[in-house]
N, C-alpha and C. Protein backbone atom coordinates (compact mmCIF):
# COMPACT_ATOMS: atom_id res chain seq x y z
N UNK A 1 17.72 2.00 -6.58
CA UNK A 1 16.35 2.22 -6.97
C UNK A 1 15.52 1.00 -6.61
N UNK A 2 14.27 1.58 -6.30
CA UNK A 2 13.39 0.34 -6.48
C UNK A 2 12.13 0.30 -6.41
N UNK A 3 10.93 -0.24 -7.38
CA UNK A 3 10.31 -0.30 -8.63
C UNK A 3 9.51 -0.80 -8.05
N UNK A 4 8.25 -0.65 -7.58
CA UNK A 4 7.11 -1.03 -7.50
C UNK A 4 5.54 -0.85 -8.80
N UNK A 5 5.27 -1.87 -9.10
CA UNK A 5 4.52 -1.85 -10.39
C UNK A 5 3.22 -1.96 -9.98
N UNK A 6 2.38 -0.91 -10.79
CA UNK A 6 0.73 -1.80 -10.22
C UNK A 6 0.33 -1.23 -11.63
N UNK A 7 -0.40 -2.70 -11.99
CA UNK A 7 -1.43 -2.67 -12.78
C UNK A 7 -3.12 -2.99 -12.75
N UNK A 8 -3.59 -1.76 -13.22
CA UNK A 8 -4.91 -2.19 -13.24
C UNK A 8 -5.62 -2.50 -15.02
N UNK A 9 -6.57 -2.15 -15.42
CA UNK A 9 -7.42 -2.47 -16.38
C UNK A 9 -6.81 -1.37 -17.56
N UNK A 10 -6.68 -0.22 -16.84
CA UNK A 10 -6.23 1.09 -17.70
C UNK A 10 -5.17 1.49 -17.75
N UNK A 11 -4.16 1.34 -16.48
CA UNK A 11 -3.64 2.13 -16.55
C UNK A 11 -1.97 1.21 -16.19
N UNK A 12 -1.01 0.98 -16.74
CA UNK A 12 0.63 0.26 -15.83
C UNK A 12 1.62 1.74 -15.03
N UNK A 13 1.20 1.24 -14.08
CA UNK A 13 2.19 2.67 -13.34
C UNK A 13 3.34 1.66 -12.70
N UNK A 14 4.49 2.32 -12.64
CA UNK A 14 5.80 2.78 -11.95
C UNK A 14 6.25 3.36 -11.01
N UNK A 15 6.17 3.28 -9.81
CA UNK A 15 6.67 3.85 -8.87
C UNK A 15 8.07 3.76 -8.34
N UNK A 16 8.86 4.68 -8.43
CA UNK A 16 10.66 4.74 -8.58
C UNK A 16 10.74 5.91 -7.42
N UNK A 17 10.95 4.28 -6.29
CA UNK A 17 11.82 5.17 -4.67
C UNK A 17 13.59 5.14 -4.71
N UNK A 18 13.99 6.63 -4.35
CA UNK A 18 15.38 5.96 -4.28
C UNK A 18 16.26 7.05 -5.35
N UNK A 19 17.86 6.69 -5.56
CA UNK A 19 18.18 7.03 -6.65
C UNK A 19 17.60 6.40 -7.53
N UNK A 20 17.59 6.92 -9.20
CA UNK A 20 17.84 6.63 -10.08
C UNK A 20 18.86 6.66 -11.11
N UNK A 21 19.84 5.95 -11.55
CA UNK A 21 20.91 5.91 -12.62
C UNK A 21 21.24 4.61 -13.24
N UNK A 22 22.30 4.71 -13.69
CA UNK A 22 22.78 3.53 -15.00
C UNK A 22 23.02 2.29 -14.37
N UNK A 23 22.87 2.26 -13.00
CA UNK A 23 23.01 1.01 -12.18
C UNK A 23 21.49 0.07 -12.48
N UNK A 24 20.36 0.87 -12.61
CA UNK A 24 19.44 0.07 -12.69
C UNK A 24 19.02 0.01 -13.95
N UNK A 25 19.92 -0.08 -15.47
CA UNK A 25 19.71 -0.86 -16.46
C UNK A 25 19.10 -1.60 -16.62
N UNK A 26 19.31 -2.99 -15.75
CA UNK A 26 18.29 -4.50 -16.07
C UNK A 26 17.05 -4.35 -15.66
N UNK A 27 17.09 -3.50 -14.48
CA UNK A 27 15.77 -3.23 -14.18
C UNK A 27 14.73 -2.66 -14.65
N UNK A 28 15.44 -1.99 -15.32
CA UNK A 28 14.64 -0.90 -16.39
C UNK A 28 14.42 -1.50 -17.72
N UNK A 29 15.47 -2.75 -18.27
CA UNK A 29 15.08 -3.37 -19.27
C UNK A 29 13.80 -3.96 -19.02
N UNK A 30 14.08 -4.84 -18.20
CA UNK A 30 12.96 -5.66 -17.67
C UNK A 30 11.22 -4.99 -17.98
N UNK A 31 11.71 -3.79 -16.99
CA UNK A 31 10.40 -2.98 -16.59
C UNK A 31 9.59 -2.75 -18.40
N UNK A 32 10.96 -2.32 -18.85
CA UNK A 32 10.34 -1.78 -20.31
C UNK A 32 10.02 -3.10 -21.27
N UNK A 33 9.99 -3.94 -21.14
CA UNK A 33 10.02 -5.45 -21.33
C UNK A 33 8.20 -5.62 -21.49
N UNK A 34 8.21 -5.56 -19.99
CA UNK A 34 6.81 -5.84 -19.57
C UNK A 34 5.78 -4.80 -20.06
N UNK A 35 5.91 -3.54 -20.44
CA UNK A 35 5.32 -2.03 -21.00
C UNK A 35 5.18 -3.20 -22.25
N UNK A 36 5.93 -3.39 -23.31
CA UNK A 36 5.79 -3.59 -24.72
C UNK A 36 5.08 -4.44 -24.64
N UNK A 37 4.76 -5.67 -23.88
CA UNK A 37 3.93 -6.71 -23.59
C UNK A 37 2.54 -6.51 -22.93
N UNK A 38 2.49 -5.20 -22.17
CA UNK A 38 0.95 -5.13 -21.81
C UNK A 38 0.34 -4.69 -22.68
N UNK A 39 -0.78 -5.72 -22.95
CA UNK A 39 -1.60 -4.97 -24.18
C UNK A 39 -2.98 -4.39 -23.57
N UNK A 40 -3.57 -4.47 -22.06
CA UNK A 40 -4.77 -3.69 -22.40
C UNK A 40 -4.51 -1.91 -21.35
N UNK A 41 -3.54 -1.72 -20.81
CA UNK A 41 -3.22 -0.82 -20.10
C UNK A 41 -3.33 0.35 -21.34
N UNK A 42 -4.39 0.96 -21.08
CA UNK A 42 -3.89 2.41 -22.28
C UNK A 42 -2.78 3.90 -21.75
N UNK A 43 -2.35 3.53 -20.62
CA UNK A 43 -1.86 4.40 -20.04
C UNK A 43 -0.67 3.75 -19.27
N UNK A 44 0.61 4.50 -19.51
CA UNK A 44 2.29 4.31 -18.29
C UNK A 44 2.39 5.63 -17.92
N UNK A 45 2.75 5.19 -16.74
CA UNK A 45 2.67 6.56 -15.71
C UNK A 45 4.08 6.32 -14.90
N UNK A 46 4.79 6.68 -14.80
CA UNK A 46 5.97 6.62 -14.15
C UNK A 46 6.02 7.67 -12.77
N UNK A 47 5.64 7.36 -11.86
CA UNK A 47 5.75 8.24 -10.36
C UNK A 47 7.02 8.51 -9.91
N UNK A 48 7.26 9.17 -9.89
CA UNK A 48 8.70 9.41 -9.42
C UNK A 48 8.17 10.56 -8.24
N UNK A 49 7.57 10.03 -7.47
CA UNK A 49 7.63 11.02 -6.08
C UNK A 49 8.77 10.63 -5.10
N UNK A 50 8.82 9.18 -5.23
CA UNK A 50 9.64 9.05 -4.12
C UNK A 50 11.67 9.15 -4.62
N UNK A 51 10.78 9.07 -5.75
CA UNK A 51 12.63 9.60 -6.31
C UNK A 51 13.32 10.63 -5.91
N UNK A 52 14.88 10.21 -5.50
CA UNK A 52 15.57 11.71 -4.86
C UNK A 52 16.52 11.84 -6.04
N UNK A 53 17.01 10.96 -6.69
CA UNK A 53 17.59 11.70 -7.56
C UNK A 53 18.14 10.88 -8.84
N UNK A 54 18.40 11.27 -10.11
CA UNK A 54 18.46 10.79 -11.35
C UNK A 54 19.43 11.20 -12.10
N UNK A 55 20.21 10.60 -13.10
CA UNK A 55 21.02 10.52 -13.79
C UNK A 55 20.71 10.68 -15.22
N UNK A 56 21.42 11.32 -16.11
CA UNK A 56 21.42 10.94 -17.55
C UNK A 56 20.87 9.80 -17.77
N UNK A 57 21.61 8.91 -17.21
CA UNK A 57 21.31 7.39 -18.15
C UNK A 57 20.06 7.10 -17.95
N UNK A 58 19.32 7.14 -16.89
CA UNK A 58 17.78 7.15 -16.36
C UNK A 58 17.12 8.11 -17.17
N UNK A 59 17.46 9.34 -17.24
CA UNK A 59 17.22 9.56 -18.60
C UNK A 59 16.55 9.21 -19.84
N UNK A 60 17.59 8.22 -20.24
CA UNK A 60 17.38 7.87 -21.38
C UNK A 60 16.55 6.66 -21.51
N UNK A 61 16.94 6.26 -20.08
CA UNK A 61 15.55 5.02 -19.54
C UNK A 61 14.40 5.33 -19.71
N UNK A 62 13.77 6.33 -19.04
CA UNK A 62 12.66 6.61 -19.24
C UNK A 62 12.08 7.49 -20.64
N UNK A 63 13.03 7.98 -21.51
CA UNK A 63 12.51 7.99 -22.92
C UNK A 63 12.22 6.90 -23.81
N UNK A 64 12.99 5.85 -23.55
CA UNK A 64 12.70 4.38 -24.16
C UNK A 64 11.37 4.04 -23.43
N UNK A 65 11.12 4.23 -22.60
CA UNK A 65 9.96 3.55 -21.77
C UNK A 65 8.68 4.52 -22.24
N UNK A 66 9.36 5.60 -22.41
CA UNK A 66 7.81 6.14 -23.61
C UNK A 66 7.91 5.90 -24.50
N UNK A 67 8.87 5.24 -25.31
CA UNK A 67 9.23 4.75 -26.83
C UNK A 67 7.88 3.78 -26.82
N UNK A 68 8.63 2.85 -26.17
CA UNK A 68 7.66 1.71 -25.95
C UNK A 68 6.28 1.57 -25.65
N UNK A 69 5.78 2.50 -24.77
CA UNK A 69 4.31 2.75 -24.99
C UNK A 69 3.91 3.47 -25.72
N UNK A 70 4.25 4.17 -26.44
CA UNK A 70 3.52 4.87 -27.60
C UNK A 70 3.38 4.06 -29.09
N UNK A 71 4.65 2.96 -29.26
CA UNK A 71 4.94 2.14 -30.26
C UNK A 71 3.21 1.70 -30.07
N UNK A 72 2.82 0.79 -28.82
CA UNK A 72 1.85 0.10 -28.64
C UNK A 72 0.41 1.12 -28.33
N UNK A 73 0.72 2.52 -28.99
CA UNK A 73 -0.49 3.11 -29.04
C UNK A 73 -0.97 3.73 -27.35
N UNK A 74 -0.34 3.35 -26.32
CA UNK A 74 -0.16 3.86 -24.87
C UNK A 74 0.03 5.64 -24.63
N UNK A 75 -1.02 6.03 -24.32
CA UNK A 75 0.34 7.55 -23.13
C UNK A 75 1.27 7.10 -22.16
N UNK A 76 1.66 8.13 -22.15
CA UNK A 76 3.10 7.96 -21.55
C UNK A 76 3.31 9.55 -20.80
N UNK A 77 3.26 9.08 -19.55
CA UNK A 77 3.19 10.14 -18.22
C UNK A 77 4.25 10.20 -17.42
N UNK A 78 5.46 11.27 -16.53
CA UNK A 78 5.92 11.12 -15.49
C UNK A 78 5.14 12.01 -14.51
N UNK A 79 5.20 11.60 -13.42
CA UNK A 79 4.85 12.07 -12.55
C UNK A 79 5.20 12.62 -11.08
N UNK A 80 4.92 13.88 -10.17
CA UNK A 80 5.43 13.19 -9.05
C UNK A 80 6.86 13.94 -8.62
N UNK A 81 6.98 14.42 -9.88
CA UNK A 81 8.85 14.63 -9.65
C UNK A 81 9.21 15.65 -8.49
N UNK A 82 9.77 16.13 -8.07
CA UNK A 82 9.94 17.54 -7.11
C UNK A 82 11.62 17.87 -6.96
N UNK A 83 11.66 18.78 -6.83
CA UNK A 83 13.32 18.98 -6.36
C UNK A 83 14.17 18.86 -7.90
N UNK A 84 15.32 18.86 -7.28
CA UNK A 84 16.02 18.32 -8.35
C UNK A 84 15.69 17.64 -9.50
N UNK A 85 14.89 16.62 -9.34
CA UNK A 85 14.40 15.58 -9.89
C UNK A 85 13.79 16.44 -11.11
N UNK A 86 12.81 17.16 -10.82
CA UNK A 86 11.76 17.42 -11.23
C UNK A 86 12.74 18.89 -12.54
N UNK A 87 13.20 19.66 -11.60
CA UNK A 87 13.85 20.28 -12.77
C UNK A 87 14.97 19.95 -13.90
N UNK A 88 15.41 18.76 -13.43
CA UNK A 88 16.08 17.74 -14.64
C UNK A 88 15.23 17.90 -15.71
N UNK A 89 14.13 17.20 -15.29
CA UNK A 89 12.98 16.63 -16.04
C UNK A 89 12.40 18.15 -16.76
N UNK A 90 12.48 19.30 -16.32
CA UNK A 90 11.99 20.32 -17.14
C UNK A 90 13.10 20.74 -17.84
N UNK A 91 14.20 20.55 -17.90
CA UNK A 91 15.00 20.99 -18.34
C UNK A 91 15.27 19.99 -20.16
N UNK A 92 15.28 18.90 -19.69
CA UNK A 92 14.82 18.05 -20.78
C UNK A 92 14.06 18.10 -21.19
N UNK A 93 12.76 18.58 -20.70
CA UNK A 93 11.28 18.72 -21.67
C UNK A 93 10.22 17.16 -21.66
N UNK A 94 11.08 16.47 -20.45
CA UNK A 94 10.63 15.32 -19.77
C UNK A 94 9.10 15.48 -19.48
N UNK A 95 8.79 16.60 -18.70
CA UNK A 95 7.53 17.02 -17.92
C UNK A 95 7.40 18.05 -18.25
């Protein structure tokens, strides 16, 4: 996987090219690290267009990563998904 971040005034987005799974733990700590610490972004958006494909454990990554922005009063968006990806994500009730 790999994680391109842009922040503006409103909004901290995520962009996740690549697999996604339990390999990118730290990365995802990290990422969710920096979410609990932005304080003026009212919005996480997680893009997953360029994502081909995801795991459980990513999963559970990205439910912590809405944990975390909602703790701090944030929405919390995925986006983007298609394929596989995307019906994971409906199947969980992700998207």
């Amino acid at each position: 996987m790999e994680a391109a971040i842009e922040k503006t005034n409103t909004e901290f987005r995520v962009k996740i090219l690549g697999s996604f799974t339990f390999r990118d733990k730290k990365e995802m700590f990290l990422i969710t690290k920096q979410i609990e610490a932005a304080s003026t972004q009212k919005a996480v958006v997680f893009d997953l267009s360029g994502c081909d494909f995801i795991d459980s454990a990513a999963l559970g990554m990205l439910i912590l990563a809405g944990k975390a922005a909602r703790t701090r009063k944030a929405s919390f968006a995925i986006t983007g998904a298609v394929g596989v990806v995307r019906e994971l994500l409906m199947i969980t009730k992700l998207v």
